[in-house]
N, C-alpha and C. Protein backbone atom coordinates (compact mmCIF):
# COMPACT_ATOMS: atom_id res chain seq x y z
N UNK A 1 -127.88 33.01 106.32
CA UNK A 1 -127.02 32.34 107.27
C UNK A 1 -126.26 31.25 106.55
N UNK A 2 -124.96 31.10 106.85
CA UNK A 2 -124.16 30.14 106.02
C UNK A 2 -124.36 29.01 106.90
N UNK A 3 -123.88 28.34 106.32
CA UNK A 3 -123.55 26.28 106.17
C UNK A 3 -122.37 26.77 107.42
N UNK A 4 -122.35 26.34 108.90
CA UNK A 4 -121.39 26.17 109.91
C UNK A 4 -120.52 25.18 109.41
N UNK A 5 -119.21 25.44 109.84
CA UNK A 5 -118.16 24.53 109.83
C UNK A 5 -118.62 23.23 111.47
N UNK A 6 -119.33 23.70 111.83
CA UNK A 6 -119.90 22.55 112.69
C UNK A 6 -120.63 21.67 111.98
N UNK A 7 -121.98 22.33 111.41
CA UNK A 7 -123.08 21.89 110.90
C UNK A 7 -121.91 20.71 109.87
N UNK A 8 -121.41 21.32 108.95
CA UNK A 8 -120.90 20.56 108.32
C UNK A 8 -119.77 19.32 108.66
N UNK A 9 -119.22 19.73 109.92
CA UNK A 9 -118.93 18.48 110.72
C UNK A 9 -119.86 17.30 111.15
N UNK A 10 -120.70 18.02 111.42
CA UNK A 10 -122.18 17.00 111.26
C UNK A 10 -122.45 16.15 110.61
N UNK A 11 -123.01 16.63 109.52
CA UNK A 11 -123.60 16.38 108.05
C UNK A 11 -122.32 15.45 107.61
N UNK A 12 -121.08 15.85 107.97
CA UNK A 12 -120.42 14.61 106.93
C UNK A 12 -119.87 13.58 108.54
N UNK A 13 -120.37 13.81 109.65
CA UNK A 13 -119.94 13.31 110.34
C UNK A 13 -118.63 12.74 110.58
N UNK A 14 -117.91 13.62 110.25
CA UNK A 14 -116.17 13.64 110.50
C UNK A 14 -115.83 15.04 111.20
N UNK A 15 -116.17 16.11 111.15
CA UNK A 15 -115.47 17.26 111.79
C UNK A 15 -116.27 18.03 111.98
N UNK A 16 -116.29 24.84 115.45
CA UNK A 16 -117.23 24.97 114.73
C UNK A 16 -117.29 26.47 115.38
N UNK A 17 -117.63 26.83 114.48
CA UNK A 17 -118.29 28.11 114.80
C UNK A 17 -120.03 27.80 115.12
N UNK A 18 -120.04 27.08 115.77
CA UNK A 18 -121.64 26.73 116.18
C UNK A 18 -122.28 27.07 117.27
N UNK A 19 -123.55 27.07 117.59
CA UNK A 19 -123.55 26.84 119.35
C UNK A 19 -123.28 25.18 119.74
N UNK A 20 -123.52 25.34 121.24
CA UNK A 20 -123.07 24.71 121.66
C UNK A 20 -123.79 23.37 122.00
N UNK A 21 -124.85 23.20 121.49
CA UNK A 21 -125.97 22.38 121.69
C UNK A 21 -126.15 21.26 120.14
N UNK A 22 -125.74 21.72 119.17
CA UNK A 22 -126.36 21.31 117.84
C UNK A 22 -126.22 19.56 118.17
N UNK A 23 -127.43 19.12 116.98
CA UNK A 23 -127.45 17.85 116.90
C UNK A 23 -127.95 17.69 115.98
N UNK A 24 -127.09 17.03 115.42
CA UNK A 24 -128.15 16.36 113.50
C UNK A 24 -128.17 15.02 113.46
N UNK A 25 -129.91 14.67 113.14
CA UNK A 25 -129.70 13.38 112.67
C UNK A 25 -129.45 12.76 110.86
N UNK A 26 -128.79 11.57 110.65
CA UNK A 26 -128.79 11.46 109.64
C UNK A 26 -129.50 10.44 109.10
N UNK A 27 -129.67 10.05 107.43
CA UNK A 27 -131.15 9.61 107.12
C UNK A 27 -130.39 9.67 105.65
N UNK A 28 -129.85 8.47 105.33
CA UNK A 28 -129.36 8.70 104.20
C UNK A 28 -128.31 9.94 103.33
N UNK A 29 -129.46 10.46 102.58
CA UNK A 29 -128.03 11.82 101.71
C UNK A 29 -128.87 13.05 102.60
N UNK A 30 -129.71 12.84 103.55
CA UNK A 30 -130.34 14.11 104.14
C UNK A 30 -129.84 13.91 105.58
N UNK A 31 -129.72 14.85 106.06
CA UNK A 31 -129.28 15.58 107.44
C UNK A 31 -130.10 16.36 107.99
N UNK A 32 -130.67 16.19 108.94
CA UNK A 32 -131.73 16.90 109.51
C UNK A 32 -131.11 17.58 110.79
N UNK A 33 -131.31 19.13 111.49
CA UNK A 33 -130.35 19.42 112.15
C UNK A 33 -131.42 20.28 113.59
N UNK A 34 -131.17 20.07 114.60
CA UNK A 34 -132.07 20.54 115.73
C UNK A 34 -131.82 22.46 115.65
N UNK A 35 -131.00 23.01 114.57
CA UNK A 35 -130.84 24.62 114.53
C UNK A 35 -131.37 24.93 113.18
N UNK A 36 -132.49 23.68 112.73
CA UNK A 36 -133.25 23.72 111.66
C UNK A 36 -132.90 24.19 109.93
N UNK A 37 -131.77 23.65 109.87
CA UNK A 37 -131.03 23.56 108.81
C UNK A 37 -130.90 21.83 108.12
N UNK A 38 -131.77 22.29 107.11
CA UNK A 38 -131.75 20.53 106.63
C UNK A 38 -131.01 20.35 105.48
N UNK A 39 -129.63 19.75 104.93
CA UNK A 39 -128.82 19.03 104.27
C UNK A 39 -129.30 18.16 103.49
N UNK A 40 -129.01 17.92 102.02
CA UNK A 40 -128.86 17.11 100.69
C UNK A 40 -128.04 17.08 100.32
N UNK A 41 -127.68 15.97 100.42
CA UNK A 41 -126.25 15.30 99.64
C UNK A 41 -126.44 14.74 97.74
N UNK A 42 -126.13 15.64 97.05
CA UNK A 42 -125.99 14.91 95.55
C UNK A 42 -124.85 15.40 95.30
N UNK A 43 -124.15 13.79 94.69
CA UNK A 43 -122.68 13.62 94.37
C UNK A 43 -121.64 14.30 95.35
N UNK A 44 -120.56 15.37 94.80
CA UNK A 44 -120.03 15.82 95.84
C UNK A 44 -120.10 17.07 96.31
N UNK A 45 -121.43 17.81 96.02
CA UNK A 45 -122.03 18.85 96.65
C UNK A 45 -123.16 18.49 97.82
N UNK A 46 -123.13 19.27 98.46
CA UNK A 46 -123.75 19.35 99.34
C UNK A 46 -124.77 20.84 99.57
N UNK A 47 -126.21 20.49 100.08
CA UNK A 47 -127.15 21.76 99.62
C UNK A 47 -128.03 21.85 100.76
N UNK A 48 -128.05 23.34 101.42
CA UNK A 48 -128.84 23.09 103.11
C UNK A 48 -130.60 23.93 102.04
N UNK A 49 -131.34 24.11 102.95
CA UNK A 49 -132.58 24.69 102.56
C UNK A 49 -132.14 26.24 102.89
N UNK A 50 -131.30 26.66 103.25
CA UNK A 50 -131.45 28.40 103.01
C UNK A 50 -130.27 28.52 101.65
N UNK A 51 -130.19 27.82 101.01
CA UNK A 51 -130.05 28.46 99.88
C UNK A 51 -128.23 28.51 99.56
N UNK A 52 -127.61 27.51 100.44
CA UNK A 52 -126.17 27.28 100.77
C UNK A 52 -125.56 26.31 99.37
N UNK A 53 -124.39 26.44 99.45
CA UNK A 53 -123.81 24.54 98.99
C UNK A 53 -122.86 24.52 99.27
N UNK A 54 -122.28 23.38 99.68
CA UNK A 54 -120.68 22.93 99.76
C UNK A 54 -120.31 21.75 98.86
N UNK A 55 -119.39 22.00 98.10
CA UNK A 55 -118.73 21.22 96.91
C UNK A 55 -116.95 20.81 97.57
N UNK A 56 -117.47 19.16 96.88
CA UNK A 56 -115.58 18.71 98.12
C UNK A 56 -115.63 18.14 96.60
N UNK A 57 -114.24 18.30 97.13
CA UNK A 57 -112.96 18.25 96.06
C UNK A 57 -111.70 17.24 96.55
N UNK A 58 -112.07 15.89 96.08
CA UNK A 58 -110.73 15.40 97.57
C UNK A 58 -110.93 15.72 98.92
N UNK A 59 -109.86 16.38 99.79
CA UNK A 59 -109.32 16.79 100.65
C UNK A 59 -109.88 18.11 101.05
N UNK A 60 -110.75 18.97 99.77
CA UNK A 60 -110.86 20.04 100.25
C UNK A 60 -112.56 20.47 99.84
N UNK A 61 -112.90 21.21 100.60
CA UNK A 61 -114.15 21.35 100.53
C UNK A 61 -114.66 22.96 100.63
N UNK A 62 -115.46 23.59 99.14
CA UNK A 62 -115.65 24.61 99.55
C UNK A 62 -116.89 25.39 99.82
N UNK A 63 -117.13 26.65 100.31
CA UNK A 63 -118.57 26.62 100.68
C UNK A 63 -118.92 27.95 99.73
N UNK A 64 -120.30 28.23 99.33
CA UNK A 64 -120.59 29.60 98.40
C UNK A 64 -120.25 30.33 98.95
N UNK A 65 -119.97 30.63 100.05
CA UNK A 65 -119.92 32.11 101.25
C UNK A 65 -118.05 32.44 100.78
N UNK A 66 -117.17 31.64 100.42
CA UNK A 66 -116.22 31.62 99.98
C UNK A 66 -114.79 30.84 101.41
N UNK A 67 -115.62 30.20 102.28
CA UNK A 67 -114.73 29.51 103.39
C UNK A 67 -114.10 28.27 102.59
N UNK A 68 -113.31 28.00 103.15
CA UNK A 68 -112.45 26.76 102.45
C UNK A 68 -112.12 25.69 103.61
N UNK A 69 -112.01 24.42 103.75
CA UNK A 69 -111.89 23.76 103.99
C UNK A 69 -110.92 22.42 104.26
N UNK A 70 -109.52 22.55 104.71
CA UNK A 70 -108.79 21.55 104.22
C UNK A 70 -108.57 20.21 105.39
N UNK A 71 -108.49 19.19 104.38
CA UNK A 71 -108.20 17.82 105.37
C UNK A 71 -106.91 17.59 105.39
N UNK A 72 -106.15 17.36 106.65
CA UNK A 72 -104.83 16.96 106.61
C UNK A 72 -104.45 16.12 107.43
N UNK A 73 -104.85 14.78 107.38
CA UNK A 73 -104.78 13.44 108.03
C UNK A 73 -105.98 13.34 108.89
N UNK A 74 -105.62 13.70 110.33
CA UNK A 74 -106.84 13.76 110.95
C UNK A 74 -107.45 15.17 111.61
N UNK A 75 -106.49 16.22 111.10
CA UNK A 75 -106.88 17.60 111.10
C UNK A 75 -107.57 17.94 110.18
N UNK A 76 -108.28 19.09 110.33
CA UNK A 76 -109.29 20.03 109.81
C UNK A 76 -108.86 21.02 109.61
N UNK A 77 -108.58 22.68 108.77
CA UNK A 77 -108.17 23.18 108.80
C UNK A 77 -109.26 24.45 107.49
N UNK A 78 -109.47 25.79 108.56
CA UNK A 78 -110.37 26.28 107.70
C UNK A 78 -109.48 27.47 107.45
N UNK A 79 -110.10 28.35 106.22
CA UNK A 79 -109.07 30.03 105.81
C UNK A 79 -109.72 30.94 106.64
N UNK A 80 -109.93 30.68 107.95
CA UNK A 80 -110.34 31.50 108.96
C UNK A 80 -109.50 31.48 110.48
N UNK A 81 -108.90 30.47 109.87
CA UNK A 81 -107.82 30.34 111.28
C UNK A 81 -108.13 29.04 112.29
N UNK A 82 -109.29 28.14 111.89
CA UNK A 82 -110.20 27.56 113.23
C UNK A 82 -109.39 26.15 112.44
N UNK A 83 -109.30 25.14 113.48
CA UNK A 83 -108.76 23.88 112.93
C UNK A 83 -109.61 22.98 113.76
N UNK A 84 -109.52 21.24 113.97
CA UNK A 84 -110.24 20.48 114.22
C UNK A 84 -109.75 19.17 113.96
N UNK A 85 -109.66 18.42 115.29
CA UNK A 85 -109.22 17.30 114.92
C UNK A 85 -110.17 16.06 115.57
N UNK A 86 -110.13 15.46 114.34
CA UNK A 86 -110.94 14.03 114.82
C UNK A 86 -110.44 13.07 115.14
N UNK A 87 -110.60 12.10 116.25
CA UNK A 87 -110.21 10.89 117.16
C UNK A 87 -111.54 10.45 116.90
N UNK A 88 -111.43 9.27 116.49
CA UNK A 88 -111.84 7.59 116.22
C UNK A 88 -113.78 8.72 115.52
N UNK A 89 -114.82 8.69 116.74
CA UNK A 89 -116.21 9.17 116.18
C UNK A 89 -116.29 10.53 116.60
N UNK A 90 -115.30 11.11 117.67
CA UNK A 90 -114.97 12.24 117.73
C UNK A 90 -114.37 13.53 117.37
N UNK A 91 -114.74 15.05 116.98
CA UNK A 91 -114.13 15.91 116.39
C UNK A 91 -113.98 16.71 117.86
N UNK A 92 -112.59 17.42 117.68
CA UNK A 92 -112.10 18.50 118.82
C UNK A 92 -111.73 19.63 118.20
N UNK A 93 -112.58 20.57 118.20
CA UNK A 93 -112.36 22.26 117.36
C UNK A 93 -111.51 22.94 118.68
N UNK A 94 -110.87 23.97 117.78
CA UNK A 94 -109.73 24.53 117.96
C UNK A 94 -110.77 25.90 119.48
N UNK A 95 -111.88 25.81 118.93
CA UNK A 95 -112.84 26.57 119.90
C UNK A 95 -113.31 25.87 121.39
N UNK A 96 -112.74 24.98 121.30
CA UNK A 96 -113.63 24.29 122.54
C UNK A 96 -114.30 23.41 122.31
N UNK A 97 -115.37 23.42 120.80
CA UNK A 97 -116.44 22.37 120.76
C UNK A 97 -115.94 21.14 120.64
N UNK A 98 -116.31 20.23 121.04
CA UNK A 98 -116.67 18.62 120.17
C UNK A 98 -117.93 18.08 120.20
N UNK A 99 -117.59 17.15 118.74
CA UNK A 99 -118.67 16.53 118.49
C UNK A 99 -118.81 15.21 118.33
N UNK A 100 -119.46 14.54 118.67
CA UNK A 100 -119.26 13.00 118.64
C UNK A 100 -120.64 12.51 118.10
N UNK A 101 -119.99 11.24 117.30
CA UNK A 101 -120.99 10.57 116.48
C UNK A 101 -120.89 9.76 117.07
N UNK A 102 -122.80 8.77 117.02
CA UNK A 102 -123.12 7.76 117.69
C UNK A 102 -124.33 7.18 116.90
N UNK A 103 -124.09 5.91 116.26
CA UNK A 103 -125.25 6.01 114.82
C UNK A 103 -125.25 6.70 113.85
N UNK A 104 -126.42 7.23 113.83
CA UNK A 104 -127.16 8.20 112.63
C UNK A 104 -127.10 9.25 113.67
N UNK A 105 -126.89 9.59 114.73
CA UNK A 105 -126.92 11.04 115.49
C UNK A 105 -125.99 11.76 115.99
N UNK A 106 -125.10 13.11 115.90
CA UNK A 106 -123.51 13.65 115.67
C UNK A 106 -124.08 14.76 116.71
N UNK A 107 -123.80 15.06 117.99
CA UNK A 107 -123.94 15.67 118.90
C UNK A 107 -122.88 16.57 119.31
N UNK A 108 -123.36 18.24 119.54
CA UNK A 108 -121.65 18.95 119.19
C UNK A 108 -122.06 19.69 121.04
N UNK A 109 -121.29 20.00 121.71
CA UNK A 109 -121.19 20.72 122.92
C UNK A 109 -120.09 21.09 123.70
């Protein structure tokens, strides 16, 4: 199972192909996630426990599965067609979801 473009809205708490429930808390460079996917942050990769990574580059961020990632002000923009825009602690996907950060806890529905 890949690294969600939610999950990873999460985890960096800025910006899904997710359900509709997810919630991660955060805890430093680890991300702990209620769809039991747990996140490590070293430098500018990023590494879940099934065996994932996402490496950012600037603006752009890519994942092993081969999805791409681009930032363009306060849009999101993936090579799958799905986009996402964040207002102030809030993200609004092109699907319906948002997610909003509050603390250490990023709640998507």
């Amino acid at each position: 199972m890949k690294i969600t473009v939610c999950t990873l809205i999460a985890y960096l708490s800025t910006y899904g192909v997710c359900n509709s429930q997810l919630s991660c808390q955060h805890n430093g460079n680890f991300t702990y996630c209620n769809n039991g996917q747990t996140f490590e942050r070293s430098g500018n990769v990023i590494y879940d426990n099934r065996g994932n990574a996402l490496q950012q580059y600037g603006s752009s961020v890519y994942e092993s599965n081969g999805t791409t990632i681009q930032r363009n002000g306060n849009f999101w923009y993936d090579n799958h067609g799905n986009s996402w825009q964040q207002l102030g602690n809030t993200t609004y996907g092109s699907n319906g979801i948002t997610c909003q950060r509050v603390g250490t806890v990023t709640n998507c529905n």
